[in-house]
Protein backbone atom coordinates (compact mmCIF):
# COMPACT_ATOMS: atom_id res chain seq x y z
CA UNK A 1 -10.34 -42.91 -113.06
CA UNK A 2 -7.84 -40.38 -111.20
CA UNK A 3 -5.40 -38.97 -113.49
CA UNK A 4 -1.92 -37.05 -112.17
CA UNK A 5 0.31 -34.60 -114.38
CA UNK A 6 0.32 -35.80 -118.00
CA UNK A 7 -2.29 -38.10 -117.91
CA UNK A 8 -5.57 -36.21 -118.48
CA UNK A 9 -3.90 -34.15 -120.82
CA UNK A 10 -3.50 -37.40 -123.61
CA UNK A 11 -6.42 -39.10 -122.51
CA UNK A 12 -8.63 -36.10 -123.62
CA UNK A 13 -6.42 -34.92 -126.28
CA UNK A 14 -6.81 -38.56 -127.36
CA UNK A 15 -10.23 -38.62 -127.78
CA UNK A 16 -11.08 -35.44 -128.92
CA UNK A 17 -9.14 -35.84 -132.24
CA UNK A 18 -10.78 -39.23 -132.71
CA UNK A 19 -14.03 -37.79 -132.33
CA UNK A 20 -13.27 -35.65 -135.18
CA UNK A 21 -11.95 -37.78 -137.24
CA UNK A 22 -14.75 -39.88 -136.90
CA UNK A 23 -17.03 -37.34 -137.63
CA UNK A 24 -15.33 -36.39 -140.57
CA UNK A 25 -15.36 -39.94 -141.52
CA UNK A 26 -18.81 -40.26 -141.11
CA UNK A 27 -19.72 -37.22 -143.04
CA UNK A 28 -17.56 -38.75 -145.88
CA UNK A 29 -19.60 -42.45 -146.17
CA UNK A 30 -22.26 -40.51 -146.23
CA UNK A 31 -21.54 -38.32 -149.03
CA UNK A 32 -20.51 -41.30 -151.01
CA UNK A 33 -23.76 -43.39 -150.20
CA UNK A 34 -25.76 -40.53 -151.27
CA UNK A 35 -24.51 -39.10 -154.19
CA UNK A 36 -22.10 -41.89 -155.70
CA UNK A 37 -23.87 -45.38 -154.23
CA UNK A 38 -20.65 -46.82 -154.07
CA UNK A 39 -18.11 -47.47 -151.33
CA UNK A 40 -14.97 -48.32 -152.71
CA UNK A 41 -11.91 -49.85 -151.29
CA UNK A 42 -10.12 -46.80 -149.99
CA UNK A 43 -13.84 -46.10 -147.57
CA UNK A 44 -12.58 -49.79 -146.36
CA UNK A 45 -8.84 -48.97 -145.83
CA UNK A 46 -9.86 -45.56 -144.63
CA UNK A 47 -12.72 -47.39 -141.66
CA UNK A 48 -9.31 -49.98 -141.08
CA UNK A 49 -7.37 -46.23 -140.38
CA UNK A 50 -9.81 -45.63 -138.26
CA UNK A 51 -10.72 -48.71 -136.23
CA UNK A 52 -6.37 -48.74 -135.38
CA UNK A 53 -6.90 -45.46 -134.52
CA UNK A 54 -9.61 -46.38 -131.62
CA UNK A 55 -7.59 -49.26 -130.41
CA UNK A 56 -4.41 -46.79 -129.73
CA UNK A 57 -6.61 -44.18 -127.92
CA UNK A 58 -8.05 -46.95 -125.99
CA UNK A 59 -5.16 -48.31 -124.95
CA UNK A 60 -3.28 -45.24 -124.15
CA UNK A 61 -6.31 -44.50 -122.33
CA UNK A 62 -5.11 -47.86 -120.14
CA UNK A 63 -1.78 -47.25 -120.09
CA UNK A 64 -2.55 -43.54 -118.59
CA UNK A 65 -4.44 -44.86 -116.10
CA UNK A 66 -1.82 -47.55 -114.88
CA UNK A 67 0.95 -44.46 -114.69
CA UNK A 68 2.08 -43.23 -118.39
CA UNK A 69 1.88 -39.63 -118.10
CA UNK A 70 3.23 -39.69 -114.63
CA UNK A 71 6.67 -39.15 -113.52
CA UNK A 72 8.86 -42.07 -113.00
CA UNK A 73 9.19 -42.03 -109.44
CA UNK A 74 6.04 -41.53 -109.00
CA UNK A 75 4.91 -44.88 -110.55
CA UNK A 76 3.06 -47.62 -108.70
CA UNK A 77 5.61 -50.37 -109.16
CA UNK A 78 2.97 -52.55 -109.76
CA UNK A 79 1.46 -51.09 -112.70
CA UNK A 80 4.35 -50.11 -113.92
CA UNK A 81 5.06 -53.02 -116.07
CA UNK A 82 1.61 -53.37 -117.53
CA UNK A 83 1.16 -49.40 -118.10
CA UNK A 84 4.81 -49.96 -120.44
CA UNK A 85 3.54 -52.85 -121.90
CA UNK A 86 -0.08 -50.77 -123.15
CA UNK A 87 2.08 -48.17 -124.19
CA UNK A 88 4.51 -50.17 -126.49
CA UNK A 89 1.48 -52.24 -128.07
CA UNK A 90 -0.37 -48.94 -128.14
CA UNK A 91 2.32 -47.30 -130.42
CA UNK A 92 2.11 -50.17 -132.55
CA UNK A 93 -1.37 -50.01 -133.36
CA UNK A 94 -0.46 -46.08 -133.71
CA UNK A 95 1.89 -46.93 -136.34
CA UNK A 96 -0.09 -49.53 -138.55
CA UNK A 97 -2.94 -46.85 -138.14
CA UNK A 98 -0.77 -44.18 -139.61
CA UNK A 99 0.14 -45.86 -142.85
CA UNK A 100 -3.71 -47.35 -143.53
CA UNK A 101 -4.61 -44.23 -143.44
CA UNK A 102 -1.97 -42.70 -145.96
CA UNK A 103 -2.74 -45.45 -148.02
CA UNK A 104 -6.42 -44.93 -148.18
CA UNK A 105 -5.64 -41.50 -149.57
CA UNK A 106 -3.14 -42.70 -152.13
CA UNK A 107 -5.66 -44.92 -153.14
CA UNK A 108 -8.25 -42.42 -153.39
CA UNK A 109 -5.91 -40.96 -156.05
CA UNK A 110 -5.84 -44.03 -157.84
CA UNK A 111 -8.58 -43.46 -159.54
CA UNK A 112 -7.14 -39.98 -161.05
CA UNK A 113 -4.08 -41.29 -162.10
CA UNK A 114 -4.86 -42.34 -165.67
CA UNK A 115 -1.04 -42.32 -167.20
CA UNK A 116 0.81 -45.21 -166.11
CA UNK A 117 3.82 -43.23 -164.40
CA UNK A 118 1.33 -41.54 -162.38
CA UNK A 119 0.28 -45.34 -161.08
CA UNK A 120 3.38 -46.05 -160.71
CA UNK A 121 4.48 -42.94 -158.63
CA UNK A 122 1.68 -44.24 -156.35
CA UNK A 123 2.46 -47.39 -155.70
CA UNK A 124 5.79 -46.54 -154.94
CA UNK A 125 4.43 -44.44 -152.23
CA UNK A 126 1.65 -47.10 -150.79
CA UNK A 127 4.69 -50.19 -151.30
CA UNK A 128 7.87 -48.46 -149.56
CA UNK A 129 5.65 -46.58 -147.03
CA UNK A 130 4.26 -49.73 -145.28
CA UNK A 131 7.25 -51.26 -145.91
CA UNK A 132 8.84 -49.00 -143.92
CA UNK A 133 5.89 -48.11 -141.08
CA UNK A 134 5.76 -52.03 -140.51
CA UNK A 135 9.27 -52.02 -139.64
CA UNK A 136 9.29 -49.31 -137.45
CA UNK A 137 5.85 -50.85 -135.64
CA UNK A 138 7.64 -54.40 -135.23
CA UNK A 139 11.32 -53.25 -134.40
CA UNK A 140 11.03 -52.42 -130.81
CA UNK A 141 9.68 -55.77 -130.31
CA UNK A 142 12.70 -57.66 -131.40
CA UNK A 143 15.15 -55.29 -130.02
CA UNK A 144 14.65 -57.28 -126.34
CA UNK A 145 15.18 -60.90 -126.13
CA UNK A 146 12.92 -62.10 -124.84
CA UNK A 147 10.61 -59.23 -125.69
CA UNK A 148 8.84 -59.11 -122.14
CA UNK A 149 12.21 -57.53 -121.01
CA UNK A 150 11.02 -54.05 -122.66
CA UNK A 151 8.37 -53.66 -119.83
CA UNK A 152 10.05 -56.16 -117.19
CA UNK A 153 13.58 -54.76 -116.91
CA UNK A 154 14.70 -57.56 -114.20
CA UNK A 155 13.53 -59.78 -116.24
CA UNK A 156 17.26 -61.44 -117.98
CA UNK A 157 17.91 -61.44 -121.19
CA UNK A 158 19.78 -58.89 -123.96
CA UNK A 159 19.00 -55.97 -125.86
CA UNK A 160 20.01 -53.94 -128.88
CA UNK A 161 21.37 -50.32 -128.65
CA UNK A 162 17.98 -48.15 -128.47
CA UNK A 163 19.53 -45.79 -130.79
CA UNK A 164 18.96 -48.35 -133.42
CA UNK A 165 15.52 -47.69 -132.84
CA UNK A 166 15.22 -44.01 -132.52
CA UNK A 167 17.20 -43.74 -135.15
CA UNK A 168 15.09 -45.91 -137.75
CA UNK A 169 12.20 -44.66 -136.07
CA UNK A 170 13.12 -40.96 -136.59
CA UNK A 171 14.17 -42.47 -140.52
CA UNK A 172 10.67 -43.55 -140.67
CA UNK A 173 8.60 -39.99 -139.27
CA UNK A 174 10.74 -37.95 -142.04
CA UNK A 175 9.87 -40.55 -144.85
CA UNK A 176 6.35 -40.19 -143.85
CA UNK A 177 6.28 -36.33 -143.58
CA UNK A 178 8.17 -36.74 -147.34
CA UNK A 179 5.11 -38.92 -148.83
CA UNK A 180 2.57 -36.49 -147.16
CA UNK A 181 3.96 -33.55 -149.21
CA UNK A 182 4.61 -35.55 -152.45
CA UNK A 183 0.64 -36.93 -151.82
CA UNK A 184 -0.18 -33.10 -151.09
CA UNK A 185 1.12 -31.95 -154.68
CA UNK A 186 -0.05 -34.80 -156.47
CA UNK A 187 -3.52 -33.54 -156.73
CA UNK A 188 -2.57 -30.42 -158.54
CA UNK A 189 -0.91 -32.26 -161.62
CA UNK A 190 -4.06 -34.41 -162.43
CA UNK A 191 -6.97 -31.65 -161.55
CA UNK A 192 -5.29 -29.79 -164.91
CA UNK A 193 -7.07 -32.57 -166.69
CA UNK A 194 -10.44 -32.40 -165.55
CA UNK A 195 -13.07 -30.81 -167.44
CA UNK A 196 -14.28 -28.25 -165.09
CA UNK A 197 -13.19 -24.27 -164.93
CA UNK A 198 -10.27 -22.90 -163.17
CA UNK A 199 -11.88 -21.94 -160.34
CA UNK A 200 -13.78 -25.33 -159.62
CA UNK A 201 -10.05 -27.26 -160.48
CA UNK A 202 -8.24 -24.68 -157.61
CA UNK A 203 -11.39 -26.05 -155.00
CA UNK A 204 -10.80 -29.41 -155.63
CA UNK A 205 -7.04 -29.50 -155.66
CA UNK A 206 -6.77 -27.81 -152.80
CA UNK A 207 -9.62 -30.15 -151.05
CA UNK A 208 -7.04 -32.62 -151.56
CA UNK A 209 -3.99 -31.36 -150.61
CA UNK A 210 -4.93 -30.72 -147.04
CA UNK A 211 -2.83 -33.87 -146.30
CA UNK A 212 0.29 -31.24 -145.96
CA UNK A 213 -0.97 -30.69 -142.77
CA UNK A 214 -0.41 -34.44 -142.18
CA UNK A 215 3.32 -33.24 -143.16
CA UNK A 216 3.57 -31.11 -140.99
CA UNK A 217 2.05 -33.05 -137.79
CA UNK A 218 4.64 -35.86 -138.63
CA UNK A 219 7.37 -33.26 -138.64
CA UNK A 220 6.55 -32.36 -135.02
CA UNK A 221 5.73 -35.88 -134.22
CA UNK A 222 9.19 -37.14 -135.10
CA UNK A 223 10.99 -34.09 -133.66
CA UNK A 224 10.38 -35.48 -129.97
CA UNK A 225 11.96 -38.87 -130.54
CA UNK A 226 15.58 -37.65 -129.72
CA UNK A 227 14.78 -36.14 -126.54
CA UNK A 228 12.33 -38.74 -125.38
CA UNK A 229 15.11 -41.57 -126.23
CA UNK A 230 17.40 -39.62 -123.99
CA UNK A 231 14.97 -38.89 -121.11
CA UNK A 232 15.29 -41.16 -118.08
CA UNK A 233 11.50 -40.50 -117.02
CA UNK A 234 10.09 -41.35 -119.97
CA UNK A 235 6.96 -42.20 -119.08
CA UNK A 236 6.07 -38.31 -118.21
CA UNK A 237 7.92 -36.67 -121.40
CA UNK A 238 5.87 -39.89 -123.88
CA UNK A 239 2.99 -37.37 -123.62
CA UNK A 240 3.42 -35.07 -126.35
CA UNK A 241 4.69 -37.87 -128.48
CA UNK A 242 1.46 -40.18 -127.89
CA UNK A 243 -0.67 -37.18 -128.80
CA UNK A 244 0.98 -35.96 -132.00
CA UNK A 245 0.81 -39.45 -132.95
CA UNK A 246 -2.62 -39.50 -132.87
CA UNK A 247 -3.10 -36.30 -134.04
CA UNK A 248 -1.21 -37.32 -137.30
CA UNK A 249 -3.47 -40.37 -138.19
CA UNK A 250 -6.64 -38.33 -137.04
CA UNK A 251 -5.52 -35.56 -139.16
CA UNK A 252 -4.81 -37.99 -142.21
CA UNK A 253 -8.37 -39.28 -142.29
CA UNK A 254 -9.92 -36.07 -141.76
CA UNK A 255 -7.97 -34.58 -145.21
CA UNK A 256 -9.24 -37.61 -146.96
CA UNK A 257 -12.61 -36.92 -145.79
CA UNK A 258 -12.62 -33.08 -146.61
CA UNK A 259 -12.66 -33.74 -150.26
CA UNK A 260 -15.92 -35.67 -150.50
CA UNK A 261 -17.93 -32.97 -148.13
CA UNK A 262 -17.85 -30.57 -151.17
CA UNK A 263 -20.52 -32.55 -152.72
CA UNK A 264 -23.10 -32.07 -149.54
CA UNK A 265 -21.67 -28.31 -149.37
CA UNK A 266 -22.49 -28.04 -153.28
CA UNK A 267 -25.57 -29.68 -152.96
CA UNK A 268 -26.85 -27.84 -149.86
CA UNK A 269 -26.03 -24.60 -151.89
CA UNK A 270 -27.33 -25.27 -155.46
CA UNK A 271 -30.14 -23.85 -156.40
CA UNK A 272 -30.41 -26.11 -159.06
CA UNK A 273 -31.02 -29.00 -157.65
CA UNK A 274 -34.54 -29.76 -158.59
CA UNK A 275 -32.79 -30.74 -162.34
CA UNK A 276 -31.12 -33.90 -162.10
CA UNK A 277 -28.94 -32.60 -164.96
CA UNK A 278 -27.66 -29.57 -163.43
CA UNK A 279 -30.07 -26.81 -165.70
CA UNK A 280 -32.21 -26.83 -168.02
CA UNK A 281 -34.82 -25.15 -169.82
CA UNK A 282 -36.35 -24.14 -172.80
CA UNK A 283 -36.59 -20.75 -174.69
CA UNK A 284 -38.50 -19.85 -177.48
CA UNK A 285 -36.42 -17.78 -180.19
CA UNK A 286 -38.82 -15.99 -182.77
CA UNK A 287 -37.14 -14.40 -186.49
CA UNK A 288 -38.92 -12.47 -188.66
CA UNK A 289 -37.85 -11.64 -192.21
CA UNK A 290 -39.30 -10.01 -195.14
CA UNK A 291 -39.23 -11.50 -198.91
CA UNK A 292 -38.81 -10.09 -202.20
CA UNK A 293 -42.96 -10.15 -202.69
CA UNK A 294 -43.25 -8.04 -199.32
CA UNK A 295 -44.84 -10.92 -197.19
CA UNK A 296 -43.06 -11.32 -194.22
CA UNK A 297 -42.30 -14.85 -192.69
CA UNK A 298 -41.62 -15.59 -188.72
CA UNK A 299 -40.06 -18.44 -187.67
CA UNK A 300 -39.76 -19.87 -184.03
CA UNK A 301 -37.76 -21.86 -182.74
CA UNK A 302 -37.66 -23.87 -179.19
CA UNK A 303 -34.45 -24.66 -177.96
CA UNK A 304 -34.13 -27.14 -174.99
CA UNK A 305 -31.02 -28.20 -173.62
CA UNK A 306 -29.66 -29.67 -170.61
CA UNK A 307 -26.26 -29.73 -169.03
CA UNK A 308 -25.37 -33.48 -167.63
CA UNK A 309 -23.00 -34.40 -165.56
CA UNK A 310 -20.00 -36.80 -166.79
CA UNK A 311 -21.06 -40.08 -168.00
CA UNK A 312 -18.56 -43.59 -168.27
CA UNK A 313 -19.41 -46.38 -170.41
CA UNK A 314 -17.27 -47.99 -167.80
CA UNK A 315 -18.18 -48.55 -164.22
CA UNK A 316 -15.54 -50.55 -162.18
CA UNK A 317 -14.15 -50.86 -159.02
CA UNK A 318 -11.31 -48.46 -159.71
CA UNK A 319 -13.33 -45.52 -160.49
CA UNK A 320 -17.04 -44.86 -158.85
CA UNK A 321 -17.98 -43.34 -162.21
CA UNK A 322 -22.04 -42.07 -161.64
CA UNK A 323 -23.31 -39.15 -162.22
CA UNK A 324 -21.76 -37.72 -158.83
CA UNK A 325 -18.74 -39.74 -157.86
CA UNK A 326 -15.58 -38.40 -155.97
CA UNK A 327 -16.14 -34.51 -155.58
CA UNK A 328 -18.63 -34.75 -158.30
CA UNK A 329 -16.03 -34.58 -160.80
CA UNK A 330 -14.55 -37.04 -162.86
CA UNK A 331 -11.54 -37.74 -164.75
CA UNK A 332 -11.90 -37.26 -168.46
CA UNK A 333 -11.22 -40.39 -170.73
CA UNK A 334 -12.23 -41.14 -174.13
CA UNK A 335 -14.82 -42.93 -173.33
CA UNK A 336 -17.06 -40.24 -171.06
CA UNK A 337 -19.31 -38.00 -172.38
CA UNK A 338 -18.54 -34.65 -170.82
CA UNK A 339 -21.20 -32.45 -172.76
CA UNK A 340 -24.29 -33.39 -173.47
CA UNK A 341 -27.09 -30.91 -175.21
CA UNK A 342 -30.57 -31.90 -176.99
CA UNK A 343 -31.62 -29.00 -179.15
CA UNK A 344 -35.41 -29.31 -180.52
CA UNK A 345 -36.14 -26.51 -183.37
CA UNK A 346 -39.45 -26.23 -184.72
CA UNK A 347 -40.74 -23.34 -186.64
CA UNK A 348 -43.18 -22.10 -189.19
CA UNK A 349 -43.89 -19.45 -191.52
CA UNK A 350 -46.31 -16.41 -190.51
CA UNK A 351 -47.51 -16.55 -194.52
CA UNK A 352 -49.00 -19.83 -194.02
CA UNK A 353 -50.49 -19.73 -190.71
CA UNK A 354 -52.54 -16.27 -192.07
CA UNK A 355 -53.55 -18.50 -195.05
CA UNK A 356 -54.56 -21.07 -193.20
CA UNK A 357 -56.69 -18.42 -191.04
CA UNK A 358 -58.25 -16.63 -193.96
CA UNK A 359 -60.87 -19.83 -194.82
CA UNK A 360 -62.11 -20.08 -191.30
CA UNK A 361 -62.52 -16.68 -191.00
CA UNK A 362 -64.78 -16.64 -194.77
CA UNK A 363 -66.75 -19.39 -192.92
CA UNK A 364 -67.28 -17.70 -190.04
């Protein structure tokens, strides 16, 4: 395929993020069939992510290749129609993409969010943001009638004022950005909970608050719908709109991946991991006192003990509770054991172990 002027740029732009993301992805199932044997429903939601996300590149990869990314004029008239037609289904798939993917990480966070306001909070999020993502993926369908007349311009029929559109759509970017942030902070209120030290509980909530950068990608994203609405060669000035779309899902799925690669980071580094407890050991503690007859009497005493990862009663769908689920941490409860420590004593005096010496050496 021969590309011209914007076209090469998304096509490889395109591509490149989803490679990432998919290799982030990957990393992430594997983590969790490793060290948790469990892939739970936001793995599902996040592969659905995912598999929209292929569809749009491929598409757009189409659509670039019948024109989009090309100046208007320069069009083959055509392809015109079918390279519009890609793009507009393209940016649907974009859209549905988008919100899986936010809701895979909101789901993720499910499993953290023990008080019931905290549940609530995130359901909000999941409920109004597909809400409002499926809207903005179906409305430019039914602003044409018939719909064919958004890529076929001769074709007759009415339309609705595209500012409706823009407008919603540019309703819809900031709402997302919005949920991004609130999803970004989220992770620091329940981490306070966990049972790990304060530098462990700054690594993890940070792990999962890359998502701002989500934020931050939708901000830009949404900030080239005005001037693309007003643009009369659209299909040249889509470009950095198709790609920051893309890079927004592809960005979403890789901060919901980064969380999980702690536990092959941890894992590669430990040098502890020939114990599947964490550490253990034993040491042998010896005291030696002195009674009132002036005999002296040594005890010893072996100590083992064993640090084990947090252990649930309960093991449901909600929460992957094993010994290493999500980031190898789990929520406390009141029904996990948190601590656990065997301590074996044994001892004996130094008085009777001479006595018991004294006949054998008479014999001998």
């Amino acid at each position: 395929m021969i590309f011209q002027d914007n076209g090469p740029r998304i096509v490889i732009s395109m591509w490149v993020m989803t490679g990432v993301a998919s290799l982030f992805m990957g990393l992430r199932f594997f983590c969790k069939r490793r060290y948790s044997k469990v892939i739970g429903s936001d793995d599902f939601i996040l592969f659905a992510s995912w598999t929209f996300l292929v569809i749009y590149a491929s598409m757009t990869t189409v659509a670039a290749a019948n024109g989009i990314g090309k100046h208007i004029d320069d069009l083959d008239e055509s392809k015109t129609s079918l390279a519009i037609k890609l793009l507009y289904i393209g940016e649907f798939f974009a859209i549905i993409a988008l919100a899986v993917s936010k809701t895979s990480f909101a789901a993720t966070l499910l499993r953290f969010a023990l008080e019931r306001w905290r549940q609530a909070f995130l359901w909000f999020i999941i409920i109004s943001l597909n809400a409002i993502m499926l809207t903005c993926a179906v409305l430019p369908f039914a602003q044409c009638t018939p719909t064919k007349k958004l890529w076929e311009i001769e074709v007759e029929g009415t339309c609705w004022d595209t500012n409706i559109t823009v407008n919603f759509s540019i309703f819809a970017g900031s709402f997302s950005a919005a949920m991004d942030f609130a999803l970004a902070v989220f992770p620091w209120l329940v981490v306070k909970d966990l049972q790990m030290n304060k530098r462990e509980k700054i690594g993890v909530a940070f792990a999962m608050s890359l998502g701002v950068l989500a934020g931050i990608t939708a901000i830009v994203k949404t900030s080239y719908l005005p001037s693309m609405a007003r643009s009369t060669d659209f299909t040249y000035y889509s470009a950095n709109l198709l790609i920051w779309a893309a890079a927004e899902t592809a960005i979403t799925i890789i901060a919901a991946s980064i969380p999980f690669l702690r536990l092959l980071i941890k894992a590669a580094t430990s040098s502890l991991t020939n114990s599947p407890y964490g550490r253990s050991g034993s040491y042998n503690l010896q005291r030696l006192s002195v009674r009132r007859d002036g005999t002296t009497s040594s005890r010893t005493a072996t100590v083992q003990c064993g640090i084990a990862e947090p252990v649930s009663k309960k093991q449901d769908d909600r929460s992957d509770r094993s010994d290493k689920s999500i980031l190898g941490v789990l929520n406390p409860t009141k029904t996990d054991i948190v601590h656990v420590q065997e301590v074996k004593i044994e001892y004996h005096d130094r008085e009777d172990e001479e006595s018991q010496r004294e006949p054998e050496q008479t014999r001998s």
